[in-house]
N, C-alpha and C. Protein backbone atom coordinates (compact mmCIF):
# COMPACT_ATOMS: atom_id res chain seq x y z
N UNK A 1 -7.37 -129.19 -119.21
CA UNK A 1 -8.19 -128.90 -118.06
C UNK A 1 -7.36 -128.29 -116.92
N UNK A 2 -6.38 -128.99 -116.62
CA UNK A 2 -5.23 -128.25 -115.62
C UNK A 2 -4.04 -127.20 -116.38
N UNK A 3 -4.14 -125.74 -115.61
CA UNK A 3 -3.26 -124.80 -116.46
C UNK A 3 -2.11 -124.41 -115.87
N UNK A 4 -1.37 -125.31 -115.99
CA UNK A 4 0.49 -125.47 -115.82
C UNK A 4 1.01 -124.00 -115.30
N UNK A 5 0.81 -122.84 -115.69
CA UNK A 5 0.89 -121.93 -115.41
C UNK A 5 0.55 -121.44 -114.40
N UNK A 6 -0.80 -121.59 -113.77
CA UNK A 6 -1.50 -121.51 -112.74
C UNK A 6 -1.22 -121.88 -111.38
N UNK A 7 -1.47 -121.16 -110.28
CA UNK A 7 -1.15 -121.59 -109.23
C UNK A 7 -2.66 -122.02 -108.52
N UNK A 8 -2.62 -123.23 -108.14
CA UNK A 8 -4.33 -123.78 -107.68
C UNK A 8 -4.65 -123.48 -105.91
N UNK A 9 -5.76 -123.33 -105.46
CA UNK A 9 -6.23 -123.08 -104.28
C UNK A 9 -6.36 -124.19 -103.87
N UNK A 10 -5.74 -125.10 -102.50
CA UNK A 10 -5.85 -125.83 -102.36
C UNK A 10 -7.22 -126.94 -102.81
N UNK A 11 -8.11 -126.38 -102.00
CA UNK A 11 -9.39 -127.47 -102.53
C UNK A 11 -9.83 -127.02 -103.64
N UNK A 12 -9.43 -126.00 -104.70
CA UNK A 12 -9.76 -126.16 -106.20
C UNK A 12 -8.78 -127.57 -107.01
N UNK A 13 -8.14 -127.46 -106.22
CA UNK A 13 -6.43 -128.63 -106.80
C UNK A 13 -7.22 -130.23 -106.58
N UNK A 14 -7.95 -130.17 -104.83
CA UNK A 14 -8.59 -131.27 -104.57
C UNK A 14 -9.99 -131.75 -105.52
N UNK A 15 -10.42 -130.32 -105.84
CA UNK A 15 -11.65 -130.67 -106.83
C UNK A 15 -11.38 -131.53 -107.92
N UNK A 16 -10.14 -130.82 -108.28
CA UNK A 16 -9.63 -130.89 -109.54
C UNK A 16 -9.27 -132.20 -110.08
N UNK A 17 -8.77 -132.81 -109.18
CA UNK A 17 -7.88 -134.54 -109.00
C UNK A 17 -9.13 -135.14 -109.20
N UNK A 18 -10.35 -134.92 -108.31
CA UNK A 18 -11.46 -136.01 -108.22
C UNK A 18 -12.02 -135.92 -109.76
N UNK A 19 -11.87 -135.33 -110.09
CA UNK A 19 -12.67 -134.77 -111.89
C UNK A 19 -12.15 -135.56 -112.89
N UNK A 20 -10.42 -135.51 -112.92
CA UNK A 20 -9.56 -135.93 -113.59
C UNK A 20 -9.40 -137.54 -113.19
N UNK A 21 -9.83 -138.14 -112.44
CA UNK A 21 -9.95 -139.61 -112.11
C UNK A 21 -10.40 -140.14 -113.02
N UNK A 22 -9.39 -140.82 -113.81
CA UNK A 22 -9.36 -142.09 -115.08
C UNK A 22 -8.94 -143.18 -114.88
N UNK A 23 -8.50 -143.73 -113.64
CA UNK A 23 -8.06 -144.62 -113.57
C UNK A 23 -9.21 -145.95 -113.11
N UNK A 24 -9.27 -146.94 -112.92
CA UNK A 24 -10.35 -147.72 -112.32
C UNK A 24 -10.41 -148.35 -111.26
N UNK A 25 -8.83 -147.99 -110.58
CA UNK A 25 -8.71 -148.14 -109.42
C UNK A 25 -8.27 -147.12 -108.35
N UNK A 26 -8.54 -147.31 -106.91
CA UNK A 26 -8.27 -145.57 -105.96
C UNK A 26 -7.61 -145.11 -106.26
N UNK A 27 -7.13 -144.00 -106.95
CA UNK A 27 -5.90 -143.35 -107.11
C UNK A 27 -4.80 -142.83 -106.07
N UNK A 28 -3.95 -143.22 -105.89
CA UNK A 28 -2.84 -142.52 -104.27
C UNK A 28 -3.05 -140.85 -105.02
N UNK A 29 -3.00 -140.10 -103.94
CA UNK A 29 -3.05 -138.80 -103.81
C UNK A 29 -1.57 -138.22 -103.64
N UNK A 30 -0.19 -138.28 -104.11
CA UNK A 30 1.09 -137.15 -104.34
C UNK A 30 0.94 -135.73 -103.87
N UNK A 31 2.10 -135.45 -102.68
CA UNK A 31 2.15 -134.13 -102.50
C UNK A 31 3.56 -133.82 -102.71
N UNK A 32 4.67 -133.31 -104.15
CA UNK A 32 5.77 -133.13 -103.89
C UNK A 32 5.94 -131.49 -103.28
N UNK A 33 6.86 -131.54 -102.74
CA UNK A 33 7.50 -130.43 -102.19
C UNK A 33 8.78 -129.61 -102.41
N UNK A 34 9.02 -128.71 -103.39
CA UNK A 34 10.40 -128.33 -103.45
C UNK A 34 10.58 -127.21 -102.40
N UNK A 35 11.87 -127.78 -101.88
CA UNK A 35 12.13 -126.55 -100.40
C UNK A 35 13.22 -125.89 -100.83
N UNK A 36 13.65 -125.12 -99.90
CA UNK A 36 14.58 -124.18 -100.02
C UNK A 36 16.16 -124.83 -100.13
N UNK A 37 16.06 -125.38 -99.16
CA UNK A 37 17.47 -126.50 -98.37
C UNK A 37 17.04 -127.77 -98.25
N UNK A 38 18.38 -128.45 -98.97
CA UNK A 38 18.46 -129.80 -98.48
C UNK A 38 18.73 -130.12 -97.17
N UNK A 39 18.44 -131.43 -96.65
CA UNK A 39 18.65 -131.97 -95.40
C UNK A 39 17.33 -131.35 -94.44
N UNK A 40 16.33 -131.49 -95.09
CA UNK A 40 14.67 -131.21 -94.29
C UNK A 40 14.63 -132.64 -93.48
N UNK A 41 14.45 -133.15 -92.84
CA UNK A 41 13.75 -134.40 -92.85
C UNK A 41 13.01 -134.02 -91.13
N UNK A 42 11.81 -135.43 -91.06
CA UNK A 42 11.55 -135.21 -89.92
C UNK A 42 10.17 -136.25 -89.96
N UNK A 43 9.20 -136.01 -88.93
CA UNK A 43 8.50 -137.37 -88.23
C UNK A 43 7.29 -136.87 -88.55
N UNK A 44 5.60 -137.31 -89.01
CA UNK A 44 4.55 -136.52 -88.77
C UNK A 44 3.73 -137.81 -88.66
N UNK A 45 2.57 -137.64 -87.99
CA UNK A 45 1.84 -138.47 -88.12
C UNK A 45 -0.24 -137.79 -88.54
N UNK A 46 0.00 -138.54 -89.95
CA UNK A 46 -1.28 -137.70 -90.61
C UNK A 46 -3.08 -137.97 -89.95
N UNK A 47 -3.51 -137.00 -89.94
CA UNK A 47 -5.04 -136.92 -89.15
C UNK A 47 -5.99 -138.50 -89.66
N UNK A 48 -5.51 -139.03 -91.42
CA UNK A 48 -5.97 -140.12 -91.56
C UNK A 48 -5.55 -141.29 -92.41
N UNK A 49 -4.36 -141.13 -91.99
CA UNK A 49 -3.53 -142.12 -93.12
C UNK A 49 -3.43 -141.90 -94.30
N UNK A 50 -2.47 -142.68 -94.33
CA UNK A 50 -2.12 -142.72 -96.39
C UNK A 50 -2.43 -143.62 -96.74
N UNK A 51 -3.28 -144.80 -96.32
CA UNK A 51 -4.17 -145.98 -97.18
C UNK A 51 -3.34 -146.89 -97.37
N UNK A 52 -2.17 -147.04 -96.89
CA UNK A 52 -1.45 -148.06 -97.30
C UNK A 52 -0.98 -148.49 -96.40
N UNK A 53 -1.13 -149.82 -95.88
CA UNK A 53 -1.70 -151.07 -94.83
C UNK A 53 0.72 -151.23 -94.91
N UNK A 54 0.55 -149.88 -93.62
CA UNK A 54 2.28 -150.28 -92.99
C UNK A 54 2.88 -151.27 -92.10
N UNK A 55 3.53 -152.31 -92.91
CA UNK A 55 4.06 -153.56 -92.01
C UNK A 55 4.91 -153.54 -91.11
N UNK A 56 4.81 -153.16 -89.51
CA UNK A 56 5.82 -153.28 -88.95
C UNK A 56 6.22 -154.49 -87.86
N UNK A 57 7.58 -154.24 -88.06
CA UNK A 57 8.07 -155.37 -86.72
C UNK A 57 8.76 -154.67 -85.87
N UNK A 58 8.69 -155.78 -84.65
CA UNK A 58 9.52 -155.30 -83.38
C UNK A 58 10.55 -156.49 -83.36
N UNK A 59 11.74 -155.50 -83.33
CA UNK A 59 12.67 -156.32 -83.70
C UNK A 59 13.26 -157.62 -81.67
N UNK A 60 13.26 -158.50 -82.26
CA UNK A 60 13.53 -159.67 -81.14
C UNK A 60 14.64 -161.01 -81.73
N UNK A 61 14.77 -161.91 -81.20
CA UNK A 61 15.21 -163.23 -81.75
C UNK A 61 15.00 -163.89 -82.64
N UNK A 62 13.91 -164.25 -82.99
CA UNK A 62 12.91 -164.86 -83.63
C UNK A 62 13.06 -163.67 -85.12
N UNK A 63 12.97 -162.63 -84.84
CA UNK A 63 13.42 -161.81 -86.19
C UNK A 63 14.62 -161.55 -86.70
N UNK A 64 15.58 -161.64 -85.52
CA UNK A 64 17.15 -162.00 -86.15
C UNK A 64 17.51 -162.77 -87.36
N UNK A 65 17.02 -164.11 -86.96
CA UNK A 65 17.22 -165.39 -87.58
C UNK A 65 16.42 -165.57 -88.89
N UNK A 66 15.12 -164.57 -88.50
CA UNK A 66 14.51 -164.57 -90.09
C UNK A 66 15.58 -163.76 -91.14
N UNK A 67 15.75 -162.00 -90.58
CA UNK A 67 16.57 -161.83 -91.32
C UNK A 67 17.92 -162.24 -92.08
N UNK A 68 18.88 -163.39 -90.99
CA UNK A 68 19.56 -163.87 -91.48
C UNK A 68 19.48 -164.53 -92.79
N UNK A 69 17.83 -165.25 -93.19
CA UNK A 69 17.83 -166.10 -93.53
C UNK A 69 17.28 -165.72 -95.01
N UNK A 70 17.44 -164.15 -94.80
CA UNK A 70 16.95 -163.12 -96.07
C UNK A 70 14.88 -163.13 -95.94
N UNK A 71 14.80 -163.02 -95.25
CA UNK A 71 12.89 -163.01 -95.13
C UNK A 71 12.75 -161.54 -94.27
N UNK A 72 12.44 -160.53 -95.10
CA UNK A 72 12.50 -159.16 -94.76
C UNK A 72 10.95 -159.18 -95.53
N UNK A 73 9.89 -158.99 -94.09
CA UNK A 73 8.89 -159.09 -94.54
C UNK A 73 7.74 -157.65 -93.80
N UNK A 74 8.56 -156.63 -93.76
CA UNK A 74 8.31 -155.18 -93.01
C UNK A 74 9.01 -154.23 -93.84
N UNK A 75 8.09 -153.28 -93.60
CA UNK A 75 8.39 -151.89 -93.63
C UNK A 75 8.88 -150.92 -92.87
N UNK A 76 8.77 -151.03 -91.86
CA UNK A 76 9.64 -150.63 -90.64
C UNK A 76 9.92 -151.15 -89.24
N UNK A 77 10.80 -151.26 -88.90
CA UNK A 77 11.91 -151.94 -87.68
C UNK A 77 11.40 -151.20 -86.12
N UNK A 78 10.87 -151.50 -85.34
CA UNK A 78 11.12 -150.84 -83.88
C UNK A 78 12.15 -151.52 -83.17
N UNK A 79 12.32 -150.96 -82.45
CA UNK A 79 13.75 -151.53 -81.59
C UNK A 79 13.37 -150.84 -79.81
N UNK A 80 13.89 -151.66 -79.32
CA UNK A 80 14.59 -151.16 -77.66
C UNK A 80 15.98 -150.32 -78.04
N UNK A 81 16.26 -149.68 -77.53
CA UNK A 81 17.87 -149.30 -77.35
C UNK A 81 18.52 -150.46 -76.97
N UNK A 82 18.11 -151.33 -75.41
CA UNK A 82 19.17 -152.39 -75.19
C UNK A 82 19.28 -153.46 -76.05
N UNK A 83 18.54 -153.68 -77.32
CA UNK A 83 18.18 -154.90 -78.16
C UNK A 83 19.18 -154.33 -79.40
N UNK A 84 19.71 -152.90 -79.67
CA UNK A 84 20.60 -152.64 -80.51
C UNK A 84 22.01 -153.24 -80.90
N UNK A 85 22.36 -153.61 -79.55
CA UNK A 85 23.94 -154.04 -79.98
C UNK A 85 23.55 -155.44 -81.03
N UNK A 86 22.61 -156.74 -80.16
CA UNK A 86 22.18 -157.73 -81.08
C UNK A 86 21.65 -157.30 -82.63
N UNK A 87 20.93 -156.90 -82.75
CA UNK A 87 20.75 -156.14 -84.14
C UNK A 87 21.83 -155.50 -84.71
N UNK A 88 22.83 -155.42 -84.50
CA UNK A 88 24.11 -155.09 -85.34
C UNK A 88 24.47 -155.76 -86.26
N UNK A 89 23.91 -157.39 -86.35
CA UNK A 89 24.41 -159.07 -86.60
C UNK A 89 23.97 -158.59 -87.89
N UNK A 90 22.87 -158.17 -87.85
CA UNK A 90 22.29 -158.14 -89.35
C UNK A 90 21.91 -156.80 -90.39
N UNK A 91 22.76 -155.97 -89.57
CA UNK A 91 22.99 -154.13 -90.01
C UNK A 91 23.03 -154.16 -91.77
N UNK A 92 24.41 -155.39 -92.25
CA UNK A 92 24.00 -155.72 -93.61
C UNK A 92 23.00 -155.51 -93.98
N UNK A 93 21.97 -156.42 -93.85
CA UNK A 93 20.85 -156.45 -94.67
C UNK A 93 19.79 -155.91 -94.74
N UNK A 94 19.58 -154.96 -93.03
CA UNK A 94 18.98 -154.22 -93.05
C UNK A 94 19.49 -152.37 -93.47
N UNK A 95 20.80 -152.06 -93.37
CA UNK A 95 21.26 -150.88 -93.62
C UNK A 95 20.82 -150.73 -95.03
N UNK A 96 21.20 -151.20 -95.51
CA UNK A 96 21.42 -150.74 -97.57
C UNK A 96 19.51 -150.45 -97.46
N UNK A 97 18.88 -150.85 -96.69
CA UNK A 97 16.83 -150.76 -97.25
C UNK A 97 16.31 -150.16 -96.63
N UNK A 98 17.23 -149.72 -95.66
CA UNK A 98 16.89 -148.20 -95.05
C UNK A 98 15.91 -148.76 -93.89
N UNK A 99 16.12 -149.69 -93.33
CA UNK A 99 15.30 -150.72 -92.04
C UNK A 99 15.95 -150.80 -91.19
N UNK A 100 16.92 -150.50 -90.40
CA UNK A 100 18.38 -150.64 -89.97
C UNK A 100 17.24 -149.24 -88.70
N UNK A 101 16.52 -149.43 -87.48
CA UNK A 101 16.32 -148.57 -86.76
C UNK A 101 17.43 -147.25 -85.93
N UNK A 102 17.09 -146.19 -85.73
CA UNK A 102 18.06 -145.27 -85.41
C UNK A 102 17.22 -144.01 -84.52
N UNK A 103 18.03 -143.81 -83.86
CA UNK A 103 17.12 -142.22 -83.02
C UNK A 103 16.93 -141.22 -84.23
N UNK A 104 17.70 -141.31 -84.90
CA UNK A 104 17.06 -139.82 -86.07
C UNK A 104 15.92 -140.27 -86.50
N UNK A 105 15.49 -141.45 -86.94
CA UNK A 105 14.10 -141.51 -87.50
C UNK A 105 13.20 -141.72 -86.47
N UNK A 106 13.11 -142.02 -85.64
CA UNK A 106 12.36 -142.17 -84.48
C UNK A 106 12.08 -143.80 -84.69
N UNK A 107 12.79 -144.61 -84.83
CA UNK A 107 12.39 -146.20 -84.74
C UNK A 107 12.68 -146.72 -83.36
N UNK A 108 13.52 -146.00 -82.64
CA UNK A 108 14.24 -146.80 -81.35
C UNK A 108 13.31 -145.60 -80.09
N UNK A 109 12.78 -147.31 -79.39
CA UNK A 109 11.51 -146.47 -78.23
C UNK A 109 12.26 -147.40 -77.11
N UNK A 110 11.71 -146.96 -75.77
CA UNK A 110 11.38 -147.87 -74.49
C UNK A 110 10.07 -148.49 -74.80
N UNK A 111 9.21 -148.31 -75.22
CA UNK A 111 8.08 -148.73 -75.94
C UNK A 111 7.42 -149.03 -76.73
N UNK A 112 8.27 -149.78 -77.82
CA UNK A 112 7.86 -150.08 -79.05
C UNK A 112 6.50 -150.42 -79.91
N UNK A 113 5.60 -150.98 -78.49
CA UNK A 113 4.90 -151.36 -78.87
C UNK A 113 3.92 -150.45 -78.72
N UNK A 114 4.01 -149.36 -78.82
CA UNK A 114 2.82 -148.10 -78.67
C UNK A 114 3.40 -147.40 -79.73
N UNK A 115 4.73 -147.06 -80.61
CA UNK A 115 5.14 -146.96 -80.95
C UNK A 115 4.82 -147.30 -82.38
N UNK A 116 4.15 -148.84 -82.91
CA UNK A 116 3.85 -149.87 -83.69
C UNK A 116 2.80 -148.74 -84.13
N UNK A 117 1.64 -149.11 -82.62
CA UNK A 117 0.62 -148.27 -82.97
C UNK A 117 0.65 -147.11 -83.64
N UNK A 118 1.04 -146.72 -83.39
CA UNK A 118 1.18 -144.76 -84.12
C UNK A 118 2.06 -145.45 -85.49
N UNK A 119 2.66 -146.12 -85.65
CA UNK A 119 3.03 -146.57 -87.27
C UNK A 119 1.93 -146.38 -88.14
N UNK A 120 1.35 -147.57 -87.59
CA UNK A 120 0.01 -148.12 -88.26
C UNK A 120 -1.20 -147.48 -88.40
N UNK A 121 -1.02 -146.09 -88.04
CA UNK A 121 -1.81 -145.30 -87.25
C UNK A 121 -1.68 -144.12 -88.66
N UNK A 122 -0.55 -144.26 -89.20
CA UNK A 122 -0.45 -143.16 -90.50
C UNK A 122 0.82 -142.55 -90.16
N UNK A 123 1.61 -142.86 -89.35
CA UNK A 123 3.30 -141.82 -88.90
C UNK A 123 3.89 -142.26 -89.88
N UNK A 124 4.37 -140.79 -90.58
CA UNK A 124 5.52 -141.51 -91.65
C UNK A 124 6.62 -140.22 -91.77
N UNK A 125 7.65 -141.07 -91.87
CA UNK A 125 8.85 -140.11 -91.60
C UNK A 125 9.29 -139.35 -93.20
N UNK A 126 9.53 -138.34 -92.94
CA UNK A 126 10.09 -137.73 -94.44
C UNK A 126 11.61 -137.10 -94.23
N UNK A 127 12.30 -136.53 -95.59
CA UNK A 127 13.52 -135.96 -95.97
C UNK A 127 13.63 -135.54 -97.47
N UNK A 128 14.31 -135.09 -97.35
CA UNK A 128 14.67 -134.49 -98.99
C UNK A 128 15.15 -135.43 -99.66
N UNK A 129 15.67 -135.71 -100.84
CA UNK A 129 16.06 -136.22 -101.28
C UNK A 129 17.61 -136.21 -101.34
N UNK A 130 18.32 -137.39 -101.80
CA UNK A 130 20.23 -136.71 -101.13
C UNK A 130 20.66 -135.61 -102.22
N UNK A 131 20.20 -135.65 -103.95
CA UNK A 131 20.63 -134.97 -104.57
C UNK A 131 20.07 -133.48 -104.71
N UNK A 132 19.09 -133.38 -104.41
CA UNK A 132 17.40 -132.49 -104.68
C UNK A 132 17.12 -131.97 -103.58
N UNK A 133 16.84 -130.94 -103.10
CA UNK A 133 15.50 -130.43 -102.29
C UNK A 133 14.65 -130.98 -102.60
N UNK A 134 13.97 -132.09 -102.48
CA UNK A 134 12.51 -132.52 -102.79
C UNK A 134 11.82 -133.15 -102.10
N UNK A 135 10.83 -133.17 -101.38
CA UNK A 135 10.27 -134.11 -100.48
C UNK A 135 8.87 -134.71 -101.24
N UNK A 136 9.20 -135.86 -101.21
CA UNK A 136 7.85 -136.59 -101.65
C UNK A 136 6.74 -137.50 -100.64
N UNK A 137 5.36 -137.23 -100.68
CA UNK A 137 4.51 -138.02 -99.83
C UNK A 137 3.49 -138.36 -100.56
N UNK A 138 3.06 -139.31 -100.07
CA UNK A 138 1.57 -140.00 -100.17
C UNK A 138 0.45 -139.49 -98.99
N UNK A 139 -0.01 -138.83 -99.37
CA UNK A 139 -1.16 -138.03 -98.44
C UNK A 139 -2.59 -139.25 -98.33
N UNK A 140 -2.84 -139.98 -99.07
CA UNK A 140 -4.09 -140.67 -99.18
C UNK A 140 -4.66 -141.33 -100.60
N UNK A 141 -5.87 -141.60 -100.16
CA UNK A 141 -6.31 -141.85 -101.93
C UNK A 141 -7.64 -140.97 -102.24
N UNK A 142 -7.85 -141.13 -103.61
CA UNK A 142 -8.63 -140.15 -104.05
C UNK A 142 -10.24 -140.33 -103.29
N UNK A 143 -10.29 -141.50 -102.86
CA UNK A 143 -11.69 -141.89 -102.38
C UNK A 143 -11.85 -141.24 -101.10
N UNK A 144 -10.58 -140.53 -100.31
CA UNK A 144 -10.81 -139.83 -99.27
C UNK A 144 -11.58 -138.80 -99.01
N UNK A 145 -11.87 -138.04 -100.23
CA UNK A 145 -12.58 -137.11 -100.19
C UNK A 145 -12.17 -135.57 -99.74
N UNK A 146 -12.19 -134.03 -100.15
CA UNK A 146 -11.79 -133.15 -100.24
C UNK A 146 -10.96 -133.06 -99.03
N UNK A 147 -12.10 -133.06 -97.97
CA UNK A 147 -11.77 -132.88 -96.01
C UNK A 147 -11.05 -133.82 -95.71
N UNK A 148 -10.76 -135.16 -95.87
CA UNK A 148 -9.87 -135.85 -95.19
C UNK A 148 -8.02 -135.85 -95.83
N UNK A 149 -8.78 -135.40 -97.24
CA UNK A 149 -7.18 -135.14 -97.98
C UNK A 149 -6.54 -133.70 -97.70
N UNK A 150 -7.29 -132.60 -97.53
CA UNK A 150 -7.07 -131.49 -96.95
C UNK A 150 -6.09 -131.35 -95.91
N UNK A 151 -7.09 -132.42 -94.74
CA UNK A 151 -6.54 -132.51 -93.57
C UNK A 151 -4.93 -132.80 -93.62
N UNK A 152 -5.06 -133.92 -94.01
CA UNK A 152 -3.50 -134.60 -94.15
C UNK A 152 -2.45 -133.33 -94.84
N UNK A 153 -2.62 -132.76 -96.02
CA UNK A 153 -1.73 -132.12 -96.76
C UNK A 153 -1.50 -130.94 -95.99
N UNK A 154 -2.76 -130.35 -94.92
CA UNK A 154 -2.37 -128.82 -93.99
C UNK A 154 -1.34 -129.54 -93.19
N UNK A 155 -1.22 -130.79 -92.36
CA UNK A 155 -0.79 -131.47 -91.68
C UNK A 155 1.06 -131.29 -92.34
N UNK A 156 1.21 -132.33 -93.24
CA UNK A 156 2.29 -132.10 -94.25
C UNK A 156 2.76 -131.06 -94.21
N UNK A 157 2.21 -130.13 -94.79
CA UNK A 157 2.93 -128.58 -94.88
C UNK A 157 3.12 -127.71 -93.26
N UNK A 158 2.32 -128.04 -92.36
CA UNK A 158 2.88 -127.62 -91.00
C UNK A 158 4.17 -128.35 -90.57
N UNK A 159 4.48 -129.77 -90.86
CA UNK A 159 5.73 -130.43 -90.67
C UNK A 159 6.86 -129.82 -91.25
N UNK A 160 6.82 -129.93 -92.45
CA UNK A 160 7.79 -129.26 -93.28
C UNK A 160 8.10 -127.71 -93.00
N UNK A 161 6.85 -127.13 -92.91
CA UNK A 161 7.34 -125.47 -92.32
C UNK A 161 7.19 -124.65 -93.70
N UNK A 162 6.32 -123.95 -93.55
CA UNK A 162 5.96 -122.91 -94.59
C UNK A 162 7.30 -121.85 -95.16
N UNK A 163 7.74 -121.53 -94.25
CA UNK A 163 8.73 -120.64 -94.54
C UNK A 163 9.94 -121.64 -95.09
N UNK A 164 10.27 -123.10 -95.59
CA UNK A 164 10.92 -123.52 -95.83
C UNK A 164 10.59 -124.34 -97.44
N UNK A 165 9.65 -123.74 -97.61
CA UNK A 165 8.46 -124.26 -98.99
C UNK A 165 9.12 -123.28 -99.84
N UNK A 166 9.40 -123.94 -101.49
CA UNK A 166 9.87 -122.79 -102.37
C UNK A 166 8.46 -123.36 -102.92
N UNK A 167 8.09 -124.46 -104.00
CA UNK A 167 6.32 -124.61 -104.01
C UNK A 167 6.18 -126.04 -104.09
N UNK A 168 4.64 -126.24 -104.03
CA UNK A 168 4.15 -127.56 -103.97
C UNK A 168 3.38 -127.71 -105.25
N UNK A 169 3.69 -129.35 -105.43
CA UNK A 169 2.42 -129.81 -106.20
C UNK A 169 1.94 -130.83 -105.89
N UNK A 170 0.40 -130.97 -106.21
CA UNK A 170 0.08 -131.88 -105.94
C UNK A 170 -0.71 -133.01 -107.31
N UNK A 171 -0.74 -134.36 -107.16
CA UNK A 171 -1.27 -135.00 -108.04
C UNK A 171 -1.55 -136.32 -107.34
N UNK A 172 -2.90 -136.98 -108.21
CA UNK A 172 -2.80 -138.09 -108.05
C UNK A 172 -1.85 -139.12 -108.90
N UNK A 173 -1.91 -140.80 -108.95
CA UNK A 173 -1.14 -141.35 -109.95
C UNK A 173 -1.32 -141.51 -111.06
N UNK A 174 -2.55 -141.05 -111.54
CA UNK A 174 -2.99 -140.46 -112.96
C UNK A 174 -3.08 -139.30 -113.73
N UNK A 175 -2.60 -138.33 -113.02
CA UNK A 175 -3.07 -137.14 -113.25
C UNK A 175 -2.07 -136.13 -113.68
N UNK A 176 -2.22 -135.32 -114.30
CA UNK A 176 -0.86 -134.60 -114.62
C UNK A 176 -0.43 -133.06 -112.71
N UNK A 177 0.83 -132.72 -112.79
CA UNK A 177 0.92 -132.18 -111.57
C UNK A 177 0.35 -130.63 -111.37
N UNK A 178 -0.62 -130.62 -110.55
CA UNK A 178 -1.08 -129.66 -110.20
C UNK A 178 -0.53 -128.32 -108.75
N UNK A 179 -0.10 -127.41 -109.40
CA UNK A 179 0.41 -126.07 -108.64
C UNK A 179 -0.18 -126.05 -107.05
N UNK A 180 0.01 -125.86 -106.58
CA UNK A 180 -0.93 -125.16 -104.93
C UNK A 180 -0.12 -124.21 -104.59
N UNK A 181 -1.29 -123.29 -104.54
CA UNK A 181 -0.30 -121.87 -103.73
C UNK A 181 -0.58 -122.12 -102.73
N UNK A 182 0.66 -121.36 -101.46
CA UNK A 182 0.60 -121.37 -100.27
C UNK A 182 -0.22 -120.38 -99.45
């Protein structure tokens, strides 16, 4: 049904996924990206989420001592700048899982807690991969429907930068990978 060869029109690609749905549960929606150059990375926050319920904390006292105690129960870290030096205590355990907040990813605010919001909100940070040009995302699930998955993936590809796109594919987690021309 999908022709490997082929390069798909975006919402023929979106048609295409909803057709091919075999699975019996929502399927996540995959957008990989091969770019030109490594070292892409950067911040976007999508028109409607990627469906997947992001745990964050603001890092304080009370979360020190959890981490000490190995209870890493988030997905991503906000921080103050002045709350950084204390968070050093536990750089271990958060560095190696990639939770360890930093100005390049945008985790460290004066305002964390607006910050949270826009987490939870669908912001998710991307990069290439260290060996690969490759950027991988979760755009949504299949139950989103043509327009809301659209949205997100024009979104995606304005972050990343067209002129930095060698090509995309897209798939759900069932599905074999489908071409999109630009």
């Amino acid at each position: 049904m999908v022709d490997k060869t082929k390069k798909y029109a975006l919402s023929d690609a979106l048609d295409l996924i909803s057709k091919l749905k075999r699975a019996k549960f929502d399927e996540t929606v995959e957008l990989h990206i091969n770019t030109i150059e490594k070292g892409i990375s950067g911040n976007v926050t999508l028109p409607h989420g990627t469906g997947k319920k992001i745990r964050v904390a603001i890092a304080d006292d009370a979360l020190i001592s959890k981490v000490e105690k190995g209870k890493i129960d988030f997905d991503v870290l906000l921080s103050e700048p002045s709350f950084m030096p204390k968070l050093a205590k536990v750089a271990k355990f958060l560095g190696p899982r990639g939770l360890m907040p930093n100005p390049k990813s945008g985790t460290i605010s004066n305002d964390p807690k607006t910050l949270a919001k826009k987490y939870e909100g669908g912001h998710i940070s991307f990069k290439t991969e260290s060996k690969s040009p490759i950027i991988h995302f979760t755009v949504g699930k299949v139950s989103y429907g043509e327009k809301k998955l659209s949205d997100n993936i024009k979104t995606m590809l304005d972050a990343v930068k067209k002129e930095k796109i060698r090509n995309v594919t897209l798939k759900s987690t069932m599905s074999p990978g489908i071409k999109i021309q630009l």
